[in-house]
C-alpha atoms as a PDB file:
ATOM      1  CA  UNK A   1     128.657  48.434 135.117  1.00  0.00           C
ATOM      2  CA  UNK A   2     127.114  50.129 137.971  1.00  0.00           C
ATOM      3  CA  UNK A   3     130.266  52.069 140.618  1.00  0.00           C
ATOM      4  CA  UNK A   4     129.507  50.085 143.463  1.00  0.00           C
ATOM      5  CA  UNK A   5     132.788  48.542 144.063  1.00  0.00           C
ATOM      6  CA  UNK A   6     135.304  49.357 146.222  1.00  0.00           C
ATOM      7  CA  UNK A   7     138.496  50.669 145.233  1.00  0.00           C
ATOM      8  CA  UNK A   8     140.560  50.281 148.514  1.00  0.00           C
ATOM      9  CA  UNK A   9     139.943  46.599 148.799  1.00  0.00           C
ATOM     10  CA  UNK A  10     140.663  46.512 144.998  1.00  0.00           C
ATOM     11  CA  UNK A  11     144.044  48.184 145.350  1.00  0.00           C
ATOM     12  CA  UNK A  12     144.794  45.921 147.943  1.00  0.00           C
ATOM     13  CA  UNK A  13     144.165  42.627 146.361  1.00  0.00           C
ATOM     14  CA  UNK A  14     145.803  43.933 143.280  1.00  0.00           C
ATOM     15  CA  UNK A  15     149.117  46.208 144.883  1.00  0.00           C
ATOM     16  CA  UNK A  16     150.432  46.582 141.359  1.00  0.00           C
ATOM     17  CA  UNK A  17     147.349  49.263 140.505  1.00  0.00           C
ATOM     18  CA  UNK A  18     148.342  52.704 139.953  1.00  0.00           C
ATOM     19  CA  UNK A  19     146.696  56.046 138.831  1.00  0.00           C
ATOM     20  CA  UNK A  20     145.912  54.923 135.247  1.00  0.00           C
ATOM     21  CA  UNK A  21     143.636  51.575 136.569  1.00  0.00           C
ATOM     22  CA  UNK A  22     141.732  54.228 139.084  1.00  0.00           C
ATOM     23  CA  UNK A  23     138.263  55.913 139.762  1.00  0.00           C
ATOM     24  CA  UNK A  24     139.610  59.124 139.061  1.00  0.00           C
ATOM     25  CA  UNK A  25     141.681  58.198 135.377  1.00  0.00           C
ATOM     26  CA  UNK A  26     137.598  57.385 134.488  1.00  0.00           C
ATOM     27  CA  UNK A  27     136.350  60.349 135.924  1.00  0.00           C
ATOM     28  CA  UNK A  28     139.428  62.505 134.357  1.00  0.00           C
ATOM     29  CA  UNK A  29     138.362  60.902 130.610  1.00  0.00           C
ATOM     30  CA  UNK A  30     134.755  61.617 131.214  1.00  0.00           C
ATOM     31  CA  UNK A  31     135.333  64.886 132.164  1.00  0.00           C
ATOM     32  CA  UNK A  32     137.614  64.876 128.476  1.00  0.00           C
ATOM     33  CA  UNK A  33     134.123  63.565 126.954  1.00  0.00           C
ATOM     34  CA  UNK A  34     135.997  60.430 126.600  1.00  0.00           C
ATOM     35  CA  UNK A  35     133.684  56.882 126.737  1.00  0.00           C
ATOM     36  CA  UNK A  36     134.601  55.084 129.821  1.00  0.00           C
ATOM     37  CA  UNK A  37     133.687  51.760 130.581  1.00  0.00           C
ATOM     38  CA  UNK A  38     134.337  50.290 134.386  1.00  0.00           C
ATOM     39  CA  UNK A  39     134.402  46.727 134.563  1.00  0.00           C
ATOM     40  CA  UNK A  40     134.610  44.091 137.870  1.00  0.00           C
ATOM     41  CA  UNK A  41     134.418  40.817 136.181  1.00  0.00           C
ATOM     42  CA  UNK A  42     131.934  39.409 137.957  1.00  0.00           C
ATOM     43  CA  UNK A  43     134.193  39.642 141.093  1.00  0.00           C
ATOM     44  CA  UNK A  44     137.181  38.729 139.136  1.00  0.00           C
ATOM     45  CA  UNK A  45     138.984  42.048 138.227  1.00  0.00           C
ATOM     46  CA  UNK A  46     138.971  45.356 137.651  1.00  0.00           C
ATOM     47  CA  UNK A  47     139.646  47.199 134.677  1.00  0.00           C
ATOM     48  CA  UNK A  48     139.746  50.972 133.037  1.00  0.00           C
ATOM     49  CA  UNK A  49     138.823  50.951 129.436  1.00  0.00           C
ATOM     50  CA  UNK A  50     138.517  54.018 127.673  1.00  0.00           C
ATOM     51  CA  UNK A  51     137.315  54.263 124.071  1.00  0.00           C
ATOM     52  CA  UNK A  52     139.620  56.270 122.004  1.00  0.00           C
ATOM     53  CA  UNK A  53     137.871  58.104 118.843  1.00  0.00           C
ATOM     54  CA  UNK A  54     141.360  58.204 116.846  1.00  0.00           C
ATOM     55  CA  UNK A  55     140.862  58.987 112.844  1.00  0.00           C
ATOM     56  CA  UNK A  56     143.115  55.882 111.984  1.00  0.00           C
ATOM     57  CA  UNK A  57     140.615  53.958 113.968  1.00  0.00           C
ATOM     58  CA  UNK A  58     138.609  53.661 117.133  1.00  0.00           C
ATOM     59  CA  UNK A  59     139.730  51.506 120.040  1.00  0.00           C
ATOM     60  CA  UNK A  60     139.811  50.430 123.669  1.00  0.00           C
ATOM     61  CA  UNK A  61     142.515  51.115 125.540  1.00  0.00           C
ATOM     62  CA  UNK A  62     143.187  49.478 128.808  1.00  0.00           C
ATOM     63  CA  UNK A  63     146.766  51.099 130.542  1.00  0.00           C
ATOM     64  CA  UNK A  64     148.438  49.318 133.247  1.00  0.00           C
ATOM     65  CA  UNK A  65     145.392  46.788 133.560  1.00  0.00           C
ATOM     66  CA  UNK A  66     143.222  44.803 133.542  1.00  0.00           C
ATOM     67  CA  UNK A  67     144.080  44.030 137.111  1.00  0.00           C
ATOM     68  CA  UNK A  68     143.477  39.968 137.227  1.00  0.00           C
ATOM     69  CA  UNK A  69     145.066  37.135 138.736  1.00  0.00           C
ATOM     70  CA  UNK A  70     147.303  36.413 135.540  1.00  0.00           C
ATOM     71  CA  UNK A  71     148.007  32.978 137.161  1.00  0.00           C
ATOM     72  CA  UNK A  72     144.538  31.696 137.132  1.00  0.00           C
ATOM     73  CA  UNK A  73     143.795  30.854 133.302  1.00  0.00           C
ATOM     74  CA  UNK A  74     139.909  30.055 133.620  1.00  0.00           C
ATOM     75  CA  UNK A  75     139.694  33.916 134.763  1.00  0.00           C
ATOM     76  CA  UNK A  76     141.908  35.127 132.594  1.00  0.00           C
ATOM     77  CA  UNK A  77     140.740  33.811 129.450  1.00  0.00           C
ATOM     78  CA  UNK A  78     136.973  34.875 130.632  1.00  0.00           C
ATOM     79  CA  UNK A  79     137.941  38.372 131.342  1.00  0.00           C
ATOM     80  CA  UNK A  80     139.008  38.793 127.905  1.00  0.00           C
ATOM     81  CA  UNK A  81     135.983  37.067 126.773  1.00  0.00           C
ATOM     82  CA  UNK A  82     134.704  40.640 128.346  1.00  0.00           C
ATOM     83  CA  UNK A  83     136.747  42.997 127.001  1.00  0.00           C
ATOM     84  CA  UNK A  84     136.377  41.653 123.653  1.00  0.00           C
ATOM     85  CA  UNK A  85     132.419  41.876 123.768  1.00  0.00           C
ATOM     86  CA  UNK A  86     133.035  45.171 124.991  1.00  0.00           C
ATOM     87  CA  UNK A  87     134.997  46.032 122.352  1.00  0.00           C
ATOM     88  CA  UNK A  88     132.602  44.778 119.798  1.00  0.00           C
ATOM     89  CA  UNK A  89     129.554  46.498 121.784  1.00  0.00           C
ATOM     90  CA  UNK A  90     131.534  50.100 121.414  1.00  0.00           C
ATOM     91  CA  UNK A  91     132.634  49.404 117.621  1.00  0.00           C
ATOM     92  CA  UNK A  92     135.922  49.188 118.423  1.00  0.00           C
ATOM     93  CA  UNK A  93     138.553  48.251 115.695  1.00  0.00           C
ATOM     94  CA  UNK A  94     141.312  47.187 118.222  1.00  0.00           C
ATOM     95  CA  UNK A  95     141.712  46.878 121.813  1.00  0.00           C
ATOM     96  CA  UNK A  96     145.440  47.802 123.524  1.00  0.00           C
ATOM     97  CA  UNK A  97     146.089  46.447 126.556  1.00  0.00           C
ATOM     98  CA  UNK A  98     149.623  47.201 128.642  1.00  0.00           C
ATOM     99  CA  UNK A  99     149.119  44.898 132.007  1.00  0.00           C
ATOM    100  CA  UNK A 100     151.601  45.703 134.804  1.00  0.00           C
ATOM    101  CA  UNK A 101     153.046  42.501 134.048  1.00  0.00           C
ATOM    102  CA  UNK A 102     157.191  42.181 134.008  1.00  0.00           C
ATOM    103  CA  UNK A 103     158.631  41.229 130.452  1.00  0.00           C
ATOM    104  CA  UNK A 104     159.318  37.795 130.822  1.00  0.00           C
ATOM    105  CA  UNK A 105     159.328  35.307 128.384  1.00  0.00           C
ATOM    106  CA  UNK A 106     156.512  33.361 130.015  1.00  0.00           C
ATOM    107  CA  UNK A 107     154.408  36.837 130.092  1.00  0.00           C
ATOM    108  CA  UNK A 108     155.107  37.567 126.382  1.00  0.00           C
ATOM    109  CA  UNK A 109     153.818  33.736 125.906  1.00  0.00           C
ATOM    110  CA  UNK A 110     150.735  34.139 127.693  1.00  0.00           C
ATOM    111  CA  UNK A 111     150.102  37.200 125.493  1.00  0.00           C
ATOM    112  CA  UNK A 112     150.309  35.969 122.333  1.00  0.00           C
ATOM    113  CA  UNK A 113     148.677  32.820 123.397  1.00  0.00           C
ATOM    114  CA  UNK A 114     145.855  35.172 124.641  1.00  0.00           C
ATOM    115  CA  UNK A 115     145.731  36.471 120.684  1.00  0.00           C
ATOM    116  CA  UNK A 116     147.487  39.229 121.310  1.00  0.00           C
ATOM    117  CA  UNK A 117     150.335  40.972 118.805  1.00  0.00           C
ATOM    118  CA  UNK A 118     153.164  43.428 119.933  1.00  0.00           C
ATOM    119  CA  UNK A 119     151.492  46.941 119.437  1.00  0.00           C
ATOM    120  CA  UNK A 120     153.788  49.396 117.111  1.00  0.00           C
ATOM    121  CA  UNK A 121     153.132  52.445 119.912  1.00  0.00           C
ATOM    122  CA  UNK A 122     154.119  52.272 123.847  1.00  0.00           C
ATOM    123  CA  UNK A 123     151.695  52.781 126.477  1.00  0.00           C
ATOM    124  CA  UNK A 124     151.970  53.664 129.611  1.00  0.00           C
ATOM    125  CA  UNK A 125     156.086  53.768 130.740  1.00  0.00           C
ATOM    126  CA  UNK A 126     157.061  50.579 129.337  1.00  0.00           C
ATOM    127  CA  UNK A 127     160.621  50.879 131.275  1.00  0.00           C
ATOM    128  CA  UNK A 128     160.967  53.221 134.133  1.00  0.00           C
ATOM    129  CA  UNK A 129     162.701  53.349 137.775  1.00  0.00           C
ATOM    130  CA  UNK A 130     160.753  52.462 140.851  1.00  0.00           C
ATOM    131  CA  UNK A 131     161.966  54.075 144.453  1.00  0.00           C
ATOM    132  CA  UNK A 132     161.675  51.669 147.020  1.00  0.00           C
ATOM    133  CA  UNK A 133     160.038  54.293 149.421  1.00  0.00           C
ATOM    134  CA  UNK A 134     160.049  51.879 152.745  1.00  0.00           C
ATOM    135  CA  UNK A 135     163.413  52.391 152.789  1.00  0.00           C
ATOM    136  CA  UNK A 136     164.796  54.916 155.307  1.00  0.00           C
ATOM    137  CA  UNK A 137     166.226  58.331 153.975  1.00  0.00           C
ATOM    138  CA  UNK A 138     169.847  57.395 154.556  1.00  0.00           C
ATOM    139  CA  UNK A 139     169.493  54.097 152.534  1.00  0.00           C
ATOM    140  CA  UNK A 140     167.997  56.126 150.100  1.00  0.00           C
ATOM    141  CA  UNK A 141     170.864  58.309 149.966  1.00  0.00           C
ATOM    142  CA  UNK A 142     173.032  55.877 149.597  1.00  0.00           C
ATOM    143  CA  UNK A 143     171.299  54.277 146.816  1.00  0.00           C
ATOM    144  CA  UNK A 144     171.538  57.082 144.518  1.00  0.00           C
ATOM    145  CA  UNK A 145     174.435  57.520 142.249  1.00  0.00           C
ATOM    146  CA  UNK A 146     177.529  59.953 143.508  1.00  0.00           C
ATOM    147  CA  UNK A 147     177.022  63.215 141.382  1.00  0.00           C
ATOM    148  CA  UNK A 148     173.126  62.631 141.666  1.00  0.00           C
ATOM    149  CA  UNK A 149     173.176  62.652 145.334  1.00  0.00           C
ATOM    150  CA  UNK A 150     175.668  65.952 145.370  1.00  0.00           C
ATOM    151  CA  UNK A 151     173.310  67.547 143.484  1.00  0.00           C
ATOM    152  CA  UNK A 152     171.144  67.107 145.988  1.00  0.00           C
ATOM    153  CA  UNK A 153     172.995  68.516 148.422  1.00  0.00           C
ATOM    154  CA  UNK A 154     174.282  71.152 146.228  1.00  0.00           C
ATOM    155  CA  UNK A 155     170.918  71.882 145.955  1.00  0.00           C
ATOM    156  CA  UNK A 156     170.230  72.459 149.349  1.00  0.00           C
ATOM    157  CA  UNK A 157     173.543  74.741 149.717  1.00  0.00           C
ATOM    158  CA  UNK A 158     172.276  76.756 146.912  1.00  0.00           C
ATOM    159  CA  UNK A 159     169.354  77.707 149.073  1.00  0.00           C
ATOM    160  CA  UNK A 160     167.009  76.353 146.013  1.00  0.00           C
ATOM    161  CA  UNK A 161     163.105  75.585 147.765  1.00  0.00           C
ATOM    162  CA  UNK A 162     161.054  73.609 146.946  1.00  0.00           C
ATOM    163  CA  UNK A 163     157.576  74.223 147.118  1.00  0.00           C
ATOM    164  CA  UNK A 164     153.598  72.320 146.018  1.00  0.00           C
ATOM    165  CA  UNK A 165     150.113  73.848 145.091  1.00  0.00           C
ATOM    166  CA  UNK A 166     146.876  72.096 143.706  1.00  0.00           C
ATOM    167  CA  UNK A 167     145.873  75.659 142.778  1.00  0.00           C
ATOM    168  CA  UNK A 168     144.643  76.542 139.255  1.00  0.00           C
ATOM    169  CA  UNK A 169     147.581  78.887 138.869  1.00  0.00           C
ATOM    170  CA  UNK A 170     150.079  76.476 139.342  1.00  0.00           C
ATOM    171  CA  UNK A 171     148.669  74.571 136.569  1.00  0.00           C
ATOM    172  CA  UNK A 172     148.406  77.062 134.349  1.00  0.00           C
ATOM    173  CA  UNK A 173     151.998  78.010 134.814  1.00  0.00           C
ATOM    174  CA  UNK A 174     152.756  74.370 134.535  1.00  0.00           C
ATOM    175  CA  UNK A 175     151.317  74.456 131.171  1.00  0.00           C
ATOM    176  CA  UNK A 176     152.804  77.595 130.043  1.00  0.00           C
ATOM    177  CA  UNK A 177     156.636  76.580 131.327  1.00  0.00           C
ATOM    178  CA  UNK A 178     155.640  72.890 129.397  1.00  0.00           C
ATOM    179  CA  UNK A 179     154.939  74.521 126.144  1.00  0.00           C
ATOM    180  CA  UNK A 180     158.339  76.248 126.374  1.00  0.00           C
ATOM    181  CA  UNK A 181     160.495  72.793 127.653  1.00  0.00           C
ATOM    182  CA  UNK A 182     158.337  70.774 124.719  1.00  0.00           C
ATOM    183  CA  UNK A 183     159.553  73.348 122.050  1.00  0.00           C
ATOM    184  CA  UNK A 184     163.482  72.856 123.131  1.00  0.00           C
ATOM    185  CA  UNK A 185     163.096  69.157 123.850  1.00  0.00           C
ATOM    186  CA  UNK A 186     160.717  68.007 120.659  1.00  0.00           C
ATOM    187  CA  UNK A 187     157.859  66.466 122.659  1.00  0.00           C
ATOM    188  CA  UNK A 188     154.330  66.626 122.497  1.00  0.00           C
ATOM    189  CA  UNK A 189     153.067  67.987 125.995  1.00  0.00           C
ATOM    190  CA  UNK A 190     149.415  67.570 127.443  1.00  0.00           C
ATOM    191  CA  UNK A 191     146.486  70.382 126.781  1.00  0.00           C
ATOM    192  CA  UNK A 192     145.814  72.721 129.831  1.00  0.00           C
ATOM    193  CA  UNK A 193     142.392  71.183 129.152  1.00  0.00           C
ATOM    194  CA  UNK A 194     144.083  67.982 130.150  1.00  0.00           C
ATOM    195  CA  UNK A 195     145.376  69.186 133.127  1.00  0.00           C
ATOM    196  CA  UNK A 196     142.903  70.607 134.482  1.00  0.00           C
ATOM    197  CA  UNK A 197     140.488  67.427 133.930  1.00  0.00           C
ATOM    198  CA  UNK A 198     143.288  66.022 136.081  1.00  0.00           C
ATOM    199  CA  UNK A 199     143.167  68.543 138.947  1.00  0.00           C
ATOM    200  CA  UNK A 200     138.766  67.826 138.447  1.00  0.00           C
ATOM    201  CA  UNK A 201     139.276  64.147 138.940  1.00  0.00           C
ATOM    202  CA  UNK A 202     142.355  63.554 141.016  1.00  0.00           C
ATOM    203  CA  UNK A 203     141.966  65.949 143.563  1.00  0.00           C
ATOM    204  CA  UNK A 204     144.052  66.052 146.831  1.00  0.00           C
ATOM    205  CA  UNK A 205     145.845  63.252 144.624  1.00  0.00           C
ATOM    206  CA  UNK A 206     147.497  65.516 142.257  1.00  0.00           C
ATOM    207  CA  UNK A 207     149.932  68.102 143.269  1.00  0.00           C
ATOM    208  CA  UNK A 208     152.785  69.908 140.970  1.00  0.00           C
ATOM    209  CA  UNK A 209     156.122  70.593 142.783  1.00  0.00           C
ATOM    210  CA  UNK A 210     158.292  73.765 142.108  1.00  0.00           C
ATOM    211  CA  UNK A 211     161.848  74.032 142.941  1.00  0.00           C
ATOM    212  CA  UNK A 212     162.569  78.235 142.931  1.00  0.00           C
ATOM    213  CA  UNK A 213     166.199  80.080 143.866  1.00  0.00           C
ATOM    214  CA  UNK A 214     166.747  81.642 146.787  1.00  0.00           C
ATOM    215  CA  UNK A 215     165.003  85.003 144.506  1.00  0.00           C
ATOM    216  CA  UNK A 216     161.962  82.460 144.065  1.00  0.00           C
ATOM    217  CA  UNK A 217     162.963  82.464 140.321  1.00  0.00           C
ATOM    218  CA  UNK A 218     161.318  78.988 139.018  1.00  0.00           C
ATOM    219  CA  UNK A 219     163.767  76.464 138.182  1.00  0.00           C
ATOM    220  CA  UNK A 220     161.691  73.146 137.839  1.00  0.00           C
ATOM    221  CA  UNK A 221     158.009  71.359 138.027  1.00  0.00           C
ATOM    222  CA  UNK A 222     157.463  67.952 138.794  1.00  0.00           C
ATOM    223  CA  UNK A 223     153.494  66.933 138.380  1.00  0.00           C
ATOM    224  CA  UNK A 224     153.015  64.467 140.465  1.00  0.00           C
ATOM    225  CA  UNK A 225     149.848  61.882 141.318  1.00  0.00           C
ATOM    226  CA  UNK A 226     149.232  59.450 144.208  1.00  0.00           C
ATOM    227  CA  UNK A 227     146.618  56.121 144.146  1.00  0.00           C
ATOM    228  CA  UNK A 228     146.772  52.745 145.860  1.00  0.00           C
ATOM    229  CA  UNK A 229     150.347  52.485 147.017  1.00  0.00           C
ATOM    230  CA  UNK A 230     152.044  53.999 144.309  1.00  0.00           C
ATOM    231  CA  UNK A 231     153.423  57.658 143.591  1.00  0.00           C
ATOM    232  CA  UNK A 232     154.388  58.615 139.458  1.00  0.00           C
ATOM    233  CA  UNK A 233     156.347  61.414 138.606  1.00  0.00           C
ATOM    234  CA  UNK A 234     153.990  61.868 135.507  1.00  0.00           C
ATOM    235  CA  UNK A 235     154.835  64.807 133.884  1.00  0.00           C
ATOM    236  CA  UNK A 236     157.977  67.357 134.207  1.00  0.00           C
ATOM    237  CA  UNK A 237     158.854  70.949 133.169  1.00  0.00           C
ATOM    238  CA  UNK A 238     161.927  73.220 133.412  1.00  0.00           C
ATOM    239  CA  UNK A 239     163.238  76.408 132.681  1.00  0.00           C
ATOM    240  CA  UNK A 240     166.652  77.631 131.002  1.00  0.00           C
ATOM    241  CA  UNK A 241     168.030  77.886 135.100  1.00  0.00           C
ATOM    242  CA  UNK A 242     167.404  74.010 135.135  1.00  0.00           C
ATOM    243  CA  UNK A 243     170.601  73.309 132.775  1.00  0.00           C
ATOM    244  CA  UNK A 244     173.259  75.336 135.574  1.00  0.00           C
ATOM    245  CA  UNK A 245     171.211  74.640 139.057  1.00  0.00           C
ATOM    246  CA  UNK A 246     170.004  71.261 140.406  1.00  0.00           C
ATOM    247  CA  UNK A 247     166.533  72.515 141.067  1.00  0.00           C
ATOM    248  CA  UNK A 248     165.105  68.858 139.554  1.00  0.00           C
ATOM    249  CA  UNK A 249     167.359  67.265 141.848  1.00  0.00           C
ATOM    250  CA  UNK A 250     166.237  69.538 145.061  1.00  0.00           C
ATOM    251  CA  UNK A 251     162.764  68.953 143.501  1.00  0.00           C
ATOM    252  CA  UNK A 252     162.446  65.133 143.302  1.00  0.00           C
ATOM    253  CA  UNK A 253     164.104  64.750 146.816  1.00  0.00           C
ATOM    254  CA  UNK A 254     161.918  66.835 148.412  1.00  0.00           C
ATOM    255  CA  UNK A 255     159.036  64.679 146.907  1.00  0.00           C
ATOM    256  CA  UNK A 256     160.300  61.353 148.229  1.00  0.00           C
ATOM    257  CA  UNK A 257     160.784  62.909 151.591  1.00  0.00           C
ATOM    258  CA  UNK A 258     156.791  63.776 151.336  1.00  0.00           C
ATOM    259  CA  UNK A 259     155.717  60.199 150.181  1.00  0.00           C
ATOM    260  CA  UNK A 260     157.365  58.638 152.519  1.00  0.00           C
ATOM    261  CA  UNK A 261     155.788  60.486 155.187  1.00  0.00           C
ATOM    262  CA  UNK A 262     152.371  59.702 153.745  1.00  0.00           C
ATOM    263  CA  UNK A 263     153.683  56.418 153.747  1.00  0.00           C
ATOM    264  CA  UNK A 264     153.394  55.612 149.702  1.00  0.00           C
ATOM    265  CA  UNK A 265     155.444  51.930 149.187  1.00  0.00           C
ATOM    266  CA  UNK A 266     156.961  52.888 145.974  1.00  0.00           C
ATOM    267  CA  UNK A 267     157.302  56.118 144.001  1.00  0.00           C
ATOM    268  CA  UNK A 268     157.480  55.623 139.511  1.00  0.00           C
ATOM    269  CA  UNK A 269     159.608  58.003 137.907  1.00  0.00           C
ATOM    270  CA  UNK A 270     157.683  57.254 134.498  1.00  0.00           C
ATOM    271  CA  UNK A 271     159.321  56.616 131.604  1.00  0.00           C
ATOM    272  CA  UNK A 272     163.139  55.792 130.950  1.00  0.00           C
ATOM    273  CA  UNK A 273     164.904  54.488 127.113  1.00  0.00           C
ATOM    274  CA  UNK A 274     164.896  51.061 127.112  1.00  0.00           C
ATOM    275  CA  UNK A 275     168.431  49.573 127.280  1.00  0.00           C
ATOM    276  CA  UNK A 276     170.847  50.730 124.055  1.00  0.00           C
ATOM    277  CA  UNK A 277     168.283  53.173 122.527  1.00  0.00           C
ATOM    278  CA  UNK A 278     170.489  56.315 122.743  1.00  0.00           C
ATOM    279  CA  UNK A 279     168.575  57.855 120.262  1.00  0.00           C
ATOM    280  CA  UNK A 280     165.074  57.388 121.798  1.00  0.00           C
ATOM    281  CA  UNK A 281     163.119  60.120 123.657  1.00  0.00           C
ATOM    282  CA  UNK A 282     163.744  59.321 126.937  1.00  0.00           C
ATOM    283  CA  UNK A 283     167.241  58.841 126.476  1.00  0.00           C
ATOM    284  CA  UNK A 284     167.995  62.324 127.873  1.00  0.00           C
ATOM    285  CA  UNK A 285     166.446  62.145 131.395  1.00  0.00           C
ATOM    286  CA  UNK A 286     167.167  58.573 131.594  1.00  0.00           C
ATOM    287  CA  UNK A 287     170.630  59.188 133.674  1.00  0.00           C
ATOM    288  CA  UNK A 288     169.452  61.420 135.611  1.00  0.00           C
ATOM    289  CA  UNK A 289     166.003  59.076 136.519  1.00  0.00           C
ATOM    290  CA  UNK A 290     168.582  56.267 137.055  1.00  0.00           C
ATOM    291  CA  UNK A 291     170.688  58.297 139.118  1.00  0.00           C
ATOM    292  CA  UNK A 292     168.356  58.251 141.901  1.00  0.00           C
ATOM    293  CA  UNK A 293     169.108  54.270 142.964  1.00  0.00           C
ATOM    294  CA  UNK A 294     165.648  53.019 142.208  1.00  0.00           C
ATOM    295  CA  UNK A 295     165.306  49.534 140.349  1.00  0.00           C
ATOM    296  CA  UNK A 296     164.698  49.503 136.886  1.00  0.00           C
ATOM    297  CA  UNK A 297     161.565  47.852 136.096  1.00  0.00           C
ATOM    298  CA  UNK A 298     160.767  46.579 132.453  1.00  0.00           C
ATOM    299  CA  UNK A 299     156.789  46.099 131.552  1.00  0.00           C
ATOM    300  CA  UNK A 300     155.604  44.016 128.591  1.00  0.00           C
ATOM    301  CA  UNK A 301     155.025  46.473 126.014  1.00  0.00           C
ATOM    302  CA  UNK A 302     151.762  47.399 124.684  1.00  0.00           C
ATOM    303  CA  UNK A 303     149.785  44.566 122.883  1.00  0.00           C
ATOM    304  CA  UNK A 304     146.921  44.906 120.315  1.00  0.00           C
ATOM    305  CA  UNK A 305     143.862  42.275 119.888  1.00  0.00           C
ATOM    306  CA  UNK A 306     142.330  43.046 116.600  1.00  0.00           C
ATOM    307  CA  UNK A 307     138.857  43.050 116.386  1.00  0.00           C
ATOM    308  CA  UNK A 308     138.927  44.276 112.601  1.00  0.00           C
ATOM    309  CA  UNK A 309     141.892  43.137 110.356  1.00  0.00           C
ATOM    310  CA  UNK A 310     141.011  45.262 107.288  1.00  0.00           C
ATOM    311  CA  UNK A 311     140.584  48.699 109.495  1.00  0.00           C
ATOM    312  CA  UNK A 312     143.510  47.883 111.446  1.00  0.00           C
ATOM    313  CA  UNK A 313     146.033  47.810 108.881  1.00  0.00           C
ATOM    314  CA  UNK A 314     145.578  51.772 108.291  1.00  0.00           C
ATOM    315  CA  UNK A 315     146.049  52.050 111.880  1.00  0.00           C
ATOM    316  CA  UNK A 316     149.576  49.863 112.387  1.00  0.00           C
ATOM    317  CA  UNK A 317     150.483  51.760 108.739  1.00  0.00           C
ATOM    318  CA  UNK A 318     150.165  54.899 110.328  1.00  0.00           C
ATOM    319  CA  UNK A 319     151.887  54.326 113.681  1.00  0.00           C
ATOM    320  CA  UNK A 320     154.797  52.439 112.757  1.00  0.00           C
ATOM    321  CA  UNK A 321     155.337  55.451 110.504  1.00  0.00           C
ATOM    322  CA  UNK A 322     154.546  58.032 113.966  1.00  0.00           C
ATOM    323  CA  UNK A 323     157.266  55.598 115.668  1.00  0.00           C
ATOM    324  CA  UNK A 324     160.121  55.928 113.652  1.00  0.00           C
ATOM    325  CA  UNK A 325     159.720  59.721 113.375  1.00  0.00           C
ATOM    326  CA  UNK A 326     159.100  60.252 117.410  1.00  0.00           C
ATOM    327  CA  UNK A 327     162.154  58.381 118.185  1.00  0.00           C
ATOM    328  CA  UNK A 328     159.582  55.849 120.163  1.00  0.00           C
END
């Protein structure tokens, strides 16, 4: 499909877009040497499919889209006529989808109606909190749990900063204080390759926040990217100092305070345990994501429509397997 769409009237048709539906998430896995395919629909959509070259199998992957009216079935059903051809045309062995559809019954339905089968991986913050960023500062004060919001203020007694770069250094310290939180917190953290095909694609969208003491020692990172109306607080880091000062706190605050001033409608904290998973790996920032006072907001999880039954049995082998041992 040729680029000559428009992205603002998109996201404003659709309001549910983020990041991961955008120009720039195509331009970021191109840069990655990823295939990218940009489809319209004839009109009728918009969707970011990237082909992923995994050894268990190759697929399409679609996060937080397509963007369709999910009400209207004659369009649905054709736009996954589309993505299926598309599928085929790339060799494709599976296609996951995650729409930014809630998990209702009636959504689950239409899923599974649509051919579609529960995926054994996540994709995309399945559950996460969502700030309500037209509200005024004091509201959101008020919204926020008691010890979160006097860490806030703690915070600011402590004479912590908070400061923002889109400067290669900043992302290469990012990286470097990642590696170190991934090794104490068992997670698997993006490449500095990665990051930087961010910075390439995103732009004056992208920025990584750093909350410092009053000695400018680092406490805290927040990366953080903007599109449509939405802000996510994609990807975090901390230092030993995080577990003794609120820096995070000070951190993601300060951030809000920003987006609302650029006049972003809603701000994702990305990525919470679902409801009586103690054990999974979001369970340990979940209270303090929740403490902010945003609504929790639960997605349908990932689907899969299989393209090749035989090949895809390796591939759900494998990842129920990667599941269980991630704590997924």
């Amino acid at each position: 499909m040729g680029k000559d769409f428009d992205w603002d009237k998109i996201v404003k048709k659709y309001p549910e877009a983020n990041f991961l539906q955008s120009p720039e998430y195509a331009k970021m896995n191109e840069i990655l040497g990823c295939t990218v395919v940009e489809e319209t629909f004839d009109g009728n959509g918009y969707a970011v499919m990237i082909v992923r070259n995994a050894k268990r199998g190759r697929y399409l992957e679609i996060p937080c889209g397509p963007l369709i009216n999910w009400q209207d079935k004659e369009i649905v059903k054709s736009v996954f006529q589309k993505i299926i051809e598309t599928a085929h045309q790339l060799k494709c062995v599976f296609i996951r989808i995650r729409p930014q559809l809630a998990a209702s019954t009636e959504n689950l339905k239409m899923l599974e109606n649509l051919g579609l089968k529960k995926s054994p991986m996540h994709l995309a913050a399945e559950h996460t909190v969502m700030i309500d960023l037209t509200k005024s500062e004091e509201q959101l004060l008020a919204d926020m749990r008691r010890q979160t919001r006097y860490e806030v203020r703690r915070s600011e007694k402590l004479g912590i900063k908070v400061i923002y770069s889109r400067e290669t250094e900043i992302f290469e310290e990012f990286h470097k204080i990642q590696a170190e939180t991934a090794k104490r917190q068992n997670f698997v953290p993006p490449t500095l390759k990665t990051l930087m095909a961010e910075k390439d694609a995103f732009k004056d969208k992208i920025t990584i926040y750093k909350a410092v003491t009053a000695e400018s020692e680092p406490i805290a990172y927040g990366l953080i990217i903007k599109n449509g109306f939405e802000a996510d607080y994609y990807e975090a880091a901390s230092t030993l100092l995080n577990r003794k000062l609120p820096g995070a706190y000070g951190l993601l605050w300060q951030a809000i305070k920003d987006l609302k001033l650029e006049e972003y409608k809603r701000f994702n904290l990305w990525g919470i345990a679902p409801a009586g998973q103690p054990n999974h790996r979001y369970a340990g920032v979940t209270t303090f994501k929740t403490g902010f006072g945003g609504e929790i907001v639960e997605y349908v999880p990932a689907h899969d429509l299989v393209i090749s039954k035989v090949k895809y049995l390796k591939n759900l082998t494998i990842e129920t397997v990667r599941k269980k041992r991630r704590h997924l």
